[in-house]
Protein backbone atom coordinates (compact mmCIF):
# COMPACT_ATOMS: atom_id res chain seq x y z
CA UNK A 1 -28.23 -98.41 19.87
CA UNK A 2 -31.12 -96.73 21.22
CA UNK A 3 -30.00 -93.35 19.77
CA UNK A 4 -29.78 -95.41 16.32
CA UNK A 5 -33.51 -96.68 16.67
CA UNK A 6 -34.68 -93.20 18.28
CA UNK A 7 -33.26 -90.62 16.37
CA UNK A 8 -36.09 -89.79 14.20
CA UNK A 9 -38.64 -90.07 17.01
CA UNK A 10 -40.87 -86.69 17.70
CA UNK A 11 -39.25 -85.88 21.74
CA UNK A 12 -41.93 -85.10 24.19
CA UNK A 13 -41.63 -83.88 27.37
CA UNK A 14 -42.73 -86.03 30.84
CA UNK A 15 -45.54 -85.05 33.07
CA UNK A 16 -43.28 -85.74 35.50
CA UNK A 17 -40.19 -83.45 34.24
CA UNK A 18 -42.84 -80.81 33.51
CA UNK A 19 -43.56 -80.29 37.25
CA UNK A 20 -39.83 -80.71 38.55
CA UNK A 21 -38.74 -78.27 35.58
CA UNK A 22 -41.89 -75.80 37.07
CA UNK A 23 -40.56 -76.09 40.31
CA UNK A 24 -37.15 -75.41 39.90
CA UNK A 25 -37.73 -71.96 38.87
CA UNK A 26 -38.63 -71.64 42.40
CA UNK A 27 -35.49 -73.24 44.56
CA UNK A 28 -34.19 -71.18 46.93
CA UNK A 29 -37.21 -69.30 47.78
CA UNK A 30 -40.44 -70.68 50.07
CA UNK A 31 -42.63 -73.21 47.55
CA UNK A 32 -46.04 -72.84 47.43
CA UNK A 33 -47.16 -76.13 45.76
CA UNK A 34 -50.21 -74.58 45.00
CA UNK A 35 -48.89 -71.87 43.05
CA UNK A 36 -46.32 -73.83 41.33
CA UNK A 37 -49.20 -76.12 39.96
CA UNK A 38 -51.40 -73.42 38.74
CA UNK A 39 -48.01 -72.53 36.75
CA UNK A 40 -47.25 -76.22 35.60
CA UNK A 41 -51.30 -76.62 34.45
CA UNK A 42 -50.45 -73.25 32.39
CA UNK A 43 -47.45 -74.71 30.83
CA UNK A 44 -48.78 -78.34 30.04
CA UNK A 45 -52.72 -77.70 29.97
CA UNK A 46 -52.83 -81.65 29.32
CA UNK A 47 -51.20 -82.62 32.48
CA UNK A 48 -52.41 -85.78 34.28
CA UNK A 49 -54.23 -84.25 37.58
CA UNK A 50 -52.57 -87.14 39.45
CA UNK A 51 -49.20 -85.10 39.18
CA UNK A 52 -50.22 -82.87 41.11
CA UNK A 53 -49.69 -85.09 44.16
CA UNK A 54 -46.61 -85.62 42.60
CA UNK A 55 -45.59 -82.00 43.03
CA UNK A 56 -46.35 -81.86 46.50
CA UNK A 57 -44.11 -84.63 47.30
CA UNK A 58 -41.58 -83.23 45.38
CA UNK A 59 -41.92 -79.38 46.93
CA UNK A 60 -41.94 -81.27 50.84
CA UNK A 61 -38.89 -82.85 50.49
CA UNK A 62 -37.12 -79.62 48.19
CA UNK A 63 -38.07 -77.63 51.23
CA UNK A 64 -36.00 -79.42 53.60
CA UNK A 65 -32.74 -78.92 51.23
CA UNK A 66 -30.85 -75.82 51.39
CA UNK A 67 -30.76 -74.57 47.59
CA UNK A 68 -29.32 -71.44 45.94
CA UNK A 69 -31.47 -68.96 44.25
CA UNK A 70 -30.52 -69.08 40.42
CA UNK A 71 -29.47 -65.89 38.53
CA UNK A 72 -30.17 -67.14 35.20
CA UNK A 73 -31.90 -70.07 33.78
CA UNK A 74 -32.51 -71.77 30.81
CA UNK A 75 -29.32 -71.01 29.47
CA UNK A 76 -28.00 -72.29 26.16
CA UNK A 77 -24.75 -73.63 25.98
CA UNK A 78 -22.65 -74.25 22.57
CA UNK A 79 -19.51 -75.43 21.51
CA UNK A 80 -18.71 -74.90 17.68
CA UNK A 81 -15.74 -77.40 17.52
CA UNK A 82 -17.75 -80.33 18.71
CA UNK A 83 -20.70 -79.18 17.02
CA UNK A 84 -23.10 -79.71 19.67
CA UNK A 85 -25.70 -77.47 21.44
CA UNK A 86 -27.76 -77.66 24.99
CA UNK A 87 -29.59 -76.02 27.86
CA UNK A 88 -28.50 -75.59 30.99
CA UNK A 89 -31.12 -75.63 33.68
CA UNK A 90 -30.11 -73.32 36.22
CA UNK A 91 -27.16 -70.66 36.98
CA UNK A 92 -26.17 -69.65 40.68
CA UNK A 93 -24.94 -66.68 41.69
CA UNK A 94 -21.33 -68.70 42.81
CA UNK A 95 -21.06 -69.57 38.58
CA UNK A 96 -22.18 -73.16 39.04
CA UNK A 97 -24.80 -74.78 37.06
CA UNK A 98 -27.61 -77.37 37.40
CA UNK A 99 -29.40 -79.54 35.03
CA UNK A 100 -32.77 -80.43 36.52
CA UNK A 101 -33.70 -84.55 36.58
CA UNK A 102 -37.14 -85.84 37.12
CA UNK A 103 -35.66 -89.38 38.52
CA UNK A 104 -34.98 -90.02 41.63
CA UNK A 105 -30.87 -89.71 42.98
CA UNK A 106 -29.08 -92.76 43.74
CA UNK A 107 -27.55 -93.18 47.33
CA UNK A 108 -24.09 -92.21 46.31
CA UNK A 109 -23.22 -90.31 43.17
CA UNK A 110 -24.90 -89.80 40.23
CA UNK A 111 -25.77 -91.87 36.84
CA UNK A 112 -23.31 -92.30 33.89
CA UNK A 113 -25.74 -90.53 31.45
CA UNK A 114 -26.24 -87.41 34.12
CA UNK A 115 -21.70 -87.70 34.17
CA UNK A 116 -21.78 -87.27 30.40
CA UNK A 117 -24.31 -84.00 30.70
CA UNK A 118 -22.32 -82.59 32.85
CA UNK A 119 -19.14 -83.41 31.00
CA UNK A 120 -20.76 -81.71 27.55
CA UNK A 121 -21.97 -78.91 29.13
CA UNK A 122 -18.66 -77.93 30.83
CA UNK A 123 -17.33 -78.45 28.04
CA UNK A 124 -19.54 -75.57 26.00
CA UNK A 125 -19.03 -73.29 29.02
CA UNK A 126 -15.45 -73.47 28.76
CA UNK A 127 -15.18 -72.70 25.11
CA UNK A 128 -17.70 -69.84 25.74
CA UNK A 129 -15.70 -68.59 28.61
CA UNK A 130 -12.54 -69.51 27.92
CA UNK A 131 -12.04 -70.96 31.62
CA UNK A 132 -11.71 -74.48 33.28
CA UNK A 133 -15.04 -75.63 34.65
CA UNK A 134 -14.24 -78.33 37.00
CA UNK A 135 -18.09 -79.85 36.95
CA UNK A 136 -21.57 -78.92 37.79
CA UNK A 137 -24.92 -79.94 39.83
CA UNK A 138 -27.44 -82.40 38.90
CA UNK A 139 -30.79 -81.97 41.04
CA UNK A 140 -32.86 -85.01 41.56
CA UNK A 141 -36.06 -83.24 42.22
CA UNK A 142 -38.23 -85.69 43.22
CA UNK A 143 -35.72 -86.51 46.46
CA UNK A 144 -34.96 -82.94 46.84
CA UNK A 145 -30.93 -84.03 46.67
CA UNK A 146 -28.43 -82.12 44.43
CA UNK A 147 -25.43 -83.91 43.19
CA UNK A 148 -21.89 -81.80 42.52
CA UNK A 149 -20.59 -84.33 39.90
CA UNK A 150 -16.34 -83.17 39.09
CA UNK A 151 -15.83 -84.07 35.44
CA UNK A 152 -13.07 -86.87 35.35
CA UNK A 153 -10.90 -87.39 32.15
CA UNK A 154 -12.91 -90.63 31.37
CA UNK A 155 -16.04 -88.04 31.46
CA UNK A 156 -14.67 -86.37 28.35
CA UNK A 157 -13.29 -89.35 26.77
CA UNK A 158 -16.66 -91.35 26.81
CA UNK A 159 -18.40 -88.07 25.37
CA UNK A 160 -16.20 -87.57 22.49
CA UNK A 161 -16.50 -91.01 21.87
CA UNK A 162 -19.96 -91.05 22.08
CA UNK A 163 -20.20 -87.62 19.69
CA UNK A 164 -17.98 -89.82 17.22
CA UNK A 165 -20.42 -92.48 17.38
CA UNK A 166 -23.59 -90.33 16.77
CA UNK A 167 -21.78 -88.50 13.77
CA UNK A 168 -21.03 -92.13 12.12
CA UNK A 169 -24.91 -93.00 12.58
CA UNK A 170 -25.79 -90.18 10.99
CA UNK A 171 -23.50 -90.29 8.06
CA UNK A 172 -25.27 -93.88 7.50
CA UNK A 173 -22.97 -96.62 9.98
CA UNK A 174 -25.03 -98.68 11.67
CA UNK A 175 -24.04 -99.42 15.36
CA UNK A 176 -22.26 -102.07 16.84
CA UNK A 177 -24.13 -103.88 19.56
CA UNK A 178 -22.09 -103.31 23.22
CA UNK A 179 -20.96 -105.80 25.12
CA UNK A 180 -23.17 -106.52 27.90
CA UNK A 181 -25.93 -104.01 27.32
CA UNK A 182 -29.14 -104.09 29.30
CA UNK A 183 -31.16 -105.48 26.72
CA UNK A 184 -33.81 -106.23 29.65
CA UNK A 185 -34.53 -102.99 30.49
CA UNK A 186 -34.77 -101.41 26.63
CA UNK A 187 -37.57 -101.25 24.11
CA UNK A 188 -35.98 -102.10 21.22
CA UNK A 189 -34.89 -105.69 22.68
CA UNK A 190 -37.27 -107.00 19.97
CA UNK A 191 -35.44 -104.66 17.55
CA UNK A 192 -32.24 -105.12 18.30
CA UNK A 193 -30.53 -108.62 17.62
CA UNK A 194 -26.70 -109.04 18.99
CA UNK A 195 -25.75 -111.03 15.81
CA UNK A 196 -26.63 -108.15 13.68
CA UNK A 197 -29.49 -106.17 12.12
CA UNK A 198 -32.08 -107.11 9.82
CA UNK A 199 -32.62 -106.28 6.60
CA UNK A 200 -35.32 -103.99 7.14
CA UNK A 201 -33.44 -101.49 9.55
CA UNK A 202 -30.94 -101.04 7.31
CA UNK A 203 -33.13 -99.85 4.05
């Protein structure tokens, strides 16, 4: 639903990922907050000063985690048969790869839209490659925690399902609403009715 209500929305990037993006150029060596902000001020000139407290936050409790230097980052990732296209964060030198999160890291685990990342971008790598990629990292920056998530089946069943729903939207279906969605917690609540749509989203 809220990909059927978003989809034409301009995407901006977070004051908050801009700093945990900035920094995570820099795991695996010593941070220098100082430095890193300099860099993140260069990058997003508009950047809320406030943030910058942020960052140092963020850079004590990445310093206390034991990370691995990345060999490549910022890598795009494609697969042709799905049709779909991303960036992965960071590359080790052991193969593995991170996506970077601005959030914080719950205490076990990691969140079903972080699962179905990792899922699609294991699944580019291994069309690239042409070998089994059993999972990947997600780093929770601001609590300095890194995540190995190991793709599961129902990983790559939810994704292709959710690919086949975003290809329906945008050949002109409108969405079902789910069963027990967090209509609390979502923008659109005022949007969004569970007995259908109004005229006016559908013209």
């Amino acid at each position: 639903m809220r990909y059927y209500f978003e989809r034409d929305e301009p995407r901006t990037e977070s004051d908050r990922y801009a700093v945990c993006k900035q920094l995570s150029y820099h795991l695996g060596r010593q941070l220098d907050a100082a430095a890193i902000w300099e860099e993140v001020q260069a990058v997003h000139p508009a950047i809320d000063p406030v943030q910058q407290a942020f960052l140092e936050t963020c850079v004590t409790r990445c310093s206390a985690t034991g990370w691995k230097p990345a060999i490549q980052t910022d890598v795009q990732v494609v697969s042709e048969k799905q049709g779909i296209v991303g960036m992965v964060d960071r590359i080790t030198l052991d193969g593995a790869f991170s996506v970077i999160r601005a959030a914080g890291a719950m205490p076990f685990g990691t969140y079903v839209a972080d699962r179905l990342r990792i899922a699609g971008y294991a699944l580019c790598l291994e069309e690239m490659t042409g070998e089994v990629v059993t999972g990947g990292n997600v780093e929770y920056i601001p609590d300095g925690v890194t995540r190995f998530h190991t793709v599961q089946p129902r990983d790559r069943r939810q994704l292709l399902s959710t690919l086949h729903t975003v290809r329906s939207i945008r050949d002109g279906a409108v969405p079902h609403h789910p069963l027990n969605a967090p209509c609390n917690r979502c923008r659109h609540k005022e949007r969004c009715e569970s007995g259908g749509h109004r005229l006016s989203e559908l013209l």
